[in-house]
C-alpha atoms as a PDB file:
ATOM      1  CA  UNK A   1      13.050   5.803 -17.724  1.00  0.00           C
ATOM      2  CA  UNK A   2      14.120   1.967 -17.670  1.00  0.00           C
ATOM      3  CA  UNK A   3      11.769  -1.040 -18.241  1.00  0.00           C
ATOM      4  CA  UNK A   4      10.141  -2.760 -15.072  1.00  0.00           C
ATOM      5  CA  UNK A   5      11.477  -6.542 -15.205  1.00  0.00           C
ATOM      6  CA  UNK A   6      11.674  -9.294 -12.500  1.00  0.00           C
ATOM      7  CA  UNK A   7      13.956  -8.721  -9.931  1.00  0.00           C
ATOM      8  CA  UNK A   8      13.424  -5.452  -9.235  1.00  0.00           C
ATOM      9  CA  UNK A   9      13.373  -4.061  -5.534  1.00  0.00           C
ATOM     10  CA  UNK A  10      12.298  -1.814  -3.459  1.00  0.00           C
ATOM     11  CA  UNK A  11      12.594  -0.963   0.233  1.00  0.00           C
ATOM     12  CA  UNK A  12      11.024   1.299   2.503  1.00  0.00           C
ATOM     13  CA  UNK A  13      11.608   1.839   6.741  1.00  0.00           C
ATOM     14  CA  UNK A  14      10.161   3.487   8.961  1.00  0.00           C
ATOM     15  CA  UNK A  15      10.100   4.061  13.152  1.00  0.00           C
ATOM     16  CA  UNK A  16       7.093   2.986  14.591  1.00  0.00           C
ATOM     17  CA  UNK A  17       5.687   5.839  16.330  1.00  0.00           C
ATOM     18  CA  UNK A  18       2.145   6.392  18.442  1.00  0.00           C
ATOM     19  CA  UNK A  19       0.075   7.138  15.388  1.00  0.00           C
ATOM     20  CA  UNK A  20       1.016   3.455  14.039  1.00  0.00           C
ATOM     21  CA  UNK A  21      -0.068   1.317  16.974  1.00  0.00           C
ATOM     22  CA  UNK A  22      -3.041  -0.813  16.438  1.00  0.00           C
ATOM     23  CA  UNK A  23      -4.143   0.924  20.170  1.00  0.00           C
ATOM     24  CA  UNK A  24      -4.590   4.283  18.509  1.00  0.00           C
ATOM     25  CA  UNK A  25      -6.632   2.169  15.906  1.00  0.00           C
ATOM     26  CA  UNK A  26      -9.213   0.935  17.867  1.00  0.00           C
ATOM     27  CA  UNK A  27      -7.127  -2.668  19.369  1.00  0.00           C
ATOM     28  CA  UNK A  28      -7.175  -1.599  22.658  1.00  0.00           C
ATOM     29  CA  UNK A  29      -4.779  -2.037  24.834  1.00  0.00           C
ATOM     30  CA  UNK A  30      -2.083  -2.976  21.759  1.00  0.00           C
ATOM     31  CA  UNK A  31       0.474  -0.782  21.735  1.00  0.00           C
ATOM     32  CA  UNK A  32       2.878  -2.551  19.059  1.00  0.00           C
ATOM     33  CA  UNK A  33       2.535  -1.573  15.320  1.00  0.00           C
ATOM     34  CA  UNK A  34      -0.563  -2.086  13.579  1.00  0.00           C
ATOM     35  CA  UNK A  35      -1.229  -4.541  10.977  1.00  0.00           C
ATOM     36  CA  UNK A  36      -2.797  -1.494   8.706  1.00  0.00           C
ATOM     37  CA  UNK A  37       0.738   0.000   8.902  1.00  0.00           C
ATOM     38  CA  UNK A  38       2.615  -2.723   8.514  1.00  0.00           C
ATOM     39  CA  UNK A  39       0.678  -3.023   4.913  1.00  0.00           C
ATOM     40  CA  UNK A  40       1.296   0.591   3.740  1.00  0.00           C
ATOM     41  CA  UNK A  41       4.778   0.054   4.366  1.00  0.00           C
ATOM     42  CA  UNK A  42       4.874  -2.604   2.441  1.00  0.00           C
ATOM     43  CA  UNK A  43       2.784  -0.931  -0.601  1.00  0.00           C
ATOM     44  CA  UNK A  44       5.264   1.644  -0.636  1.00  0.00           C
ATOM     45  CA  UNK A  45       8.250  -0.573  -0.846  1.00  0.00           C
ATOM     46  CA  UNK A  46       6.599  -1.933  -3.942  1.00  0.00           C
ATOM     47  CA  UNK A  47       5.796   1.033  -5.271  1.00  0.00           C
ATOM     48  CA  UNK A  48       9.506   2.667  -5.250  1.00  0.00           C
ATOM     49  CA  UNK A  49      10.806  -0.636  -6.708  1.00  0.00           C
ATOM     50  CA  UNK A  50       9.556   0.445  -9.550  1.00  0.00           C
ATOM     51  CA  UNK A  51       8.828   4.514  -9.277  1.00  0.00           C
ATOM     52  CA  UNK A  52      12.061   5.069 -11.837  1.00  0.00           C
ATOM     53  CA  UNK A  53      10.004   2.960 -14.311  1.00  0.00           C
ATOM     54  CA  UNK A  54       6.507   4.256 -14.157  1.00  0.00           C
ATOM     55  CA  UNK A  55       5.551   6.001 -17.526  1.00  0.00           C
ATOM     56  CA  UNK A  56       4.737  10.143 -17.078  1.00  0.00           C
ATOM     57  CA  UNK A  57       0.372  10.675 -16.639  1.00  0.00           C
ATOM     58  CA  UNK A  58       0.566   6.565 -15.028  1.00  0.00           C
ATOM     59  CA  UNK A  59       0.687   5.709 -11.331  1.00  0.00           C
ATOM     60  CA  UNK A  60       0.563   2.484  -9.839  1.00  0.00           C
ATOM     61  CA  UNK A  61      -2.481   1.395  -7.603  1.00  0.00           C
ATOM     62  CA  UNK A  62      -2.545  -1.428  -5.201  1.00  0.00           C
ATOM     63  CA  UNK A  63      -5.300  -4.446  -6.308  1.00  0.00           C
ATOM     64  CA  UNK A  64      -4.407  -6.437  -3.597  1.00  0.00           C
ATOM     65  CA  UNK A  65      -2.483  -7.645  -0.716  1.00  0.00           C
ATOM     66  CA  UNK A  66      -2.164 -11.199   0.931  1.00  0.00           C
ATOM     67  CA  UNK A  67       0.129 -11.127   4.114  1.00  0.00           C
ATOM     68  CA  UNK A  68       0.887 -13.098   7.314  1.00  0.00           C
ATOM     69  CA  UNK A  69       1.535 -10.718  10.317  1.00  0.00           C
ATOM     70  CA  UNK A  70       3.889 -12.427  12.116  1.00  0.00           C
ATOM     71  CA  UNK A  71       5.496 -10.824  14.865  1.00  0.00           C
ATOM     72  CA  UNK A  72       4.591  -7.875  17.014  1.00  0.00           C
ATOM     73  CA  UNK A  73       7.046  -4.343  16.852  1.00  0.00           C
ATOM     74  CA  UNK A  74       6.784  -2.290  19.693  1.00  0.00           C
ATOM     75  CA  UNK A  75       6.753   1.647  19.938  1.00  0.00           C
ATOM     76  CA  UNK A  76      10.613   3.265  18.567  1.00  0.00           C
ATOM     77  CA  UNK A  77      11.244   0.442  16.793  1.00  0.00           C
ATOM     78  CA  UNK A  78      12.817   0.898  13.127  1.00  0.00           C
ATOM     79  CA  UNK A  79      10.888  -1.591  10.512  1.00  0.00           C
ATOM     80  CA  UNK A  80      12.322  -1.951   6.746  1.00  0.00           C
ATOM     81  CA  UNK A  81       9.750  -3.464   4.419  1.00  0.00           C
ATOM     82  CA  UNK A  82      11.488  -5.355   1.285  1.00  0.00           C
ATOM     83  CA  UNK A  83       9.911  -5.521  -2.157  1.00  0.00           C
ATOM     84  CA  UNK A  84      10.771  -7.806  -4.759  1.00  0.00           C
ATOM     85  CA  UNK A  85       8.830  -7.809  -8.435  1.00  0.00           C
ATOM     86  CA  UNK A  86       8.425 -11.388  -9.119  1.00  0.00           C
ATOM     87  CA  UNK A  87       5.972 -11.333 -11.849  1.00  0.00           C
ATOM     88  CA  UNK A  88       4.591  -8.332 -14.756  1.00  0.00           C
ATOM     89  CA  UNK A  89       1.493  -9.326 -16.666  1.00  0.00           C
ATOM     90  CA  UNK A  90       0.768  -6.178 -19.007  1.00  0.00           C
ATOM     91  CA  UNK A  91      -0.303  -3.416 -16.211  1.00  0.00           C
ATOM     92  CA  UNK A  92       0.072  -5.666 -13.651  1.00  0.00           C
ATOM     93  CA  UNK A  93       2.801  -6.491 -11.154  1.00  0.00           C
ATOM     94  CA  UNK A  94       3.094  -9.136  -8.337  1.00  0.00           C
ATOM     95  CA  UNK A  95       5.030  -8.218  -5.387  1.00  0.00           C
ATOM     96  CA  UNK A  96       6.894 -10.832  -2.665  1.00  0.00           C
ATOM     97  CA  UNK A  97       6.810  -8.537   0.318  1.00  0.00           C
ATOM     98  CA  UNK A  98       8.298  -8.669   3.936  1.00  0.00           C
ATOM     99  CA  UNK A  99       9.139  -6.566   7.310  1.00  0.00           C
ATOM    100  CA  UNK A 100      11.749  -6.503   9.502  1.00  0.00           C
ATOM    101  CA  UNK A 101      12.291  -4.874  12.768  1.00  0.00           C
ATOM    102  CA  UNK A 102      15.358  -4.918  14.826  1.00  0.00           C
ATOM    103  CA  UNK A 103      15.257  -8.485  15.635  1.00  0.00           C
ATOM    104  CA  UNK A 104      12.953 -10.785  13.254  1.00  0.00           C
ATOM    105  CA  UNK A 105      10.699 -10.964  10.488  1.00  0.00           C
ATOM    106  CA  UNK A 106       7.681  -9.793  11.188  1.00  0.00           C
ATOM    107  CA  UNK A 107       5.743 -10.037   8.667  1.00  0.00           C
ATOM    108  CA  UNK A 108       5.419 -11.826   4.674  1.00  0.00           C
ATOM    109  CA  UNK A 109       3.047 -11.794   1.537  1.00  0.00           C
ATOM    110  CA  UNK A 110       2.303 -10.813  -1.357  1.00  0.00           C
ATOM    111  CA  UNK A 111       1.099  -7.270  -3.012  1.00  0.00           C
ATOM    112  CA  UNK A 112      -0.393  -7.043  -6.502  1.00  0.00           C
ATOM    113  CA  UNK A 113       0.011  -3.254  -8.353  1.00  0.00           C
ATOM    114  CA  UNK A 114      -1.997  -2.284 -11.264  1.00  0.00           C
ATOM    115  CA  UNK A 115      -0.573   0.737 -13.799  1.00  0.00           C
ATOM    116  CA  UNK A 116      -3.230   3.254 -14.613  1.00  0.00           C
ATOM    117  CA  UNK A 117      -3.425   6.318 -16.157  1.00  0.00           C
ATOM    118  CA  UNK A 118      -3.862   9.478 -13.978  1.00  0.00           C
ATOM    119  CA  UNK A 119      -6.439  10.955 -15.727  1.00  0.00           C
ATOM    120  CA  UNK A 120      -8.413   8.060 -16.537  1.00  0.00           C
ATOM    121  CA  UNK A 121      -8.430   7.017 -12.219  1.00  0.00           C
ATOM    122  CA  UNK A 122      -9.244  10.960 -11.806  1.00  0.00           C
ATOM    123  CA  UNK A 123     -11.921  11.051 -13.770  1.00  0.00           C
ATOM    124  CA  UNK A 124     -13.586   7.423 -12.042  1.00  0.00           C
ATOM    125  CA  UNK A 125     -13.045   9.481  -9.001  1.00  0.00           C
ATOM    126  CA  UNK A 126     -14.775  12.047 -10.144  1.00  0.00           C
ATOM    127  CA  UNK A 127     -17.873  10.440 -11.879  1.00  0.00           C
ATOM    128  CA  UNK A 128     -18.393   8.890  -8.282  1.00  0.00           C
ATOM    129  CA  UNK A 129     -18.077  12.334  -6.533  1.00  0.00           C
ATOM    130  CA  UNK A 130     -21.068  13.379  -8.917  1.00  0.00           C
ATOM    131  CA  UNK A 131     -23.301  10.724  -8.673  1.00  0.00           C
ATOM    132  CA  UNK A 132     -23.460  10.876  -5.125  1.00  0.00           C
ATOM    133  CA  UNK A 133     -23.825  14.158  -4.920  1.00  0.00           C
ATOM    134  CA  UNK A 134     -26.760  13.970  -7.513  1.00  0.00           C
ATOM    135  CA  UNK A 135     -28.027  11.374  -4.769  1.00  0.00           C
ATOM    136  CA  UNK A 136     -27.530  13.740  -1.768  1.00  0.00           C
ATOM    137  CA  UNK A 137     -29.245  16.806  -3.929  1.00  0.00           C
ATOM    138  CA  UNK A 138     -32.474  14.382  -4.927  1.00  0.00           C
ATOM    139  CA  UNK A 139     -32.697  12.894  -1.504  1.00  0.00           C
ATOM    140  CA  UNK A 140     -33.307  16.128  -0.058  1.00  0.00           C
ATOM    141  CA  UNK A 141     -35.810  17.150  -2.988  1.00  0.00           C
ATOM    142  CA  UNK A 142     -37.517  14.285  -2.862  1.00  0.00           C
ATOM    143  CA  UNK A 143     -37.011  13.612   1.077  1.00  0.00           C
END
């Protein structure tokens, strides 16, 4: 396993099919690829510029994400999302992102990553999962 430094990248493509149009997502009539799309792809760019480097029982979460959607991509259309680590704080990692499809940039930002242990997310996860359904079971006792 190496050590995450500046500089690092990552890539990640993609062809846009119907399931990533913002149509399908509720922007009627839109049939070019979604702006929620467009920011996964650009998450997991980030996340396999570094994947090699992540530590065994750690995963990376996404803490935030700050792009410009440029340019519309239309249905078939391949789109390669570029990663490039600018900055590590500790756990966390800042991100220069951007998109490409055939013919321009499409879209540019940055995404901040936060290293976390496994277990310790799992068991936030989990915590929640109880207290609501301790909230669900007394709503219906006392409902």
């Amino acid at each position: 396993m190496s050590e995450m430094r500046v500089g690092m990248k990552g890539v990640k493509e993609m062809v846009v099919g119907p399931q990533d149009l913002a149509s399908v997502l509720g922007n009627i009539g839109a049939d070019a690829l979604s702006t929620h799309r467009v920011v996964l792809l650009m998450e997991q760019a980030s996340r396999n510029a570094i994947e090699k480097c992540v530590p065994g029982k750690s995963m990376t979460v996404g803490t935030m994400i700050n792009i410009r959607h440029l340019a519309a991509t239309p249905l078939g259309s391949t789109v390669r999302a570029e990663a490039y680590l600018k900055r590590v704080d500790g756990r966390r990692m800042l991100f220069d992102v951007t998109a490409y499809d055939e013919f321009e940039k499409i879209a540019e930002g940055e995404n901040e990553h936060l290293l976390v242990s496994v277990d310790g997310f799992l068991d936030r996860i989990r915590e929640k999962i109880r207290k609501a359904q301790s909230k669900v079971k007394g709503n219906f006792i006392h409902g």
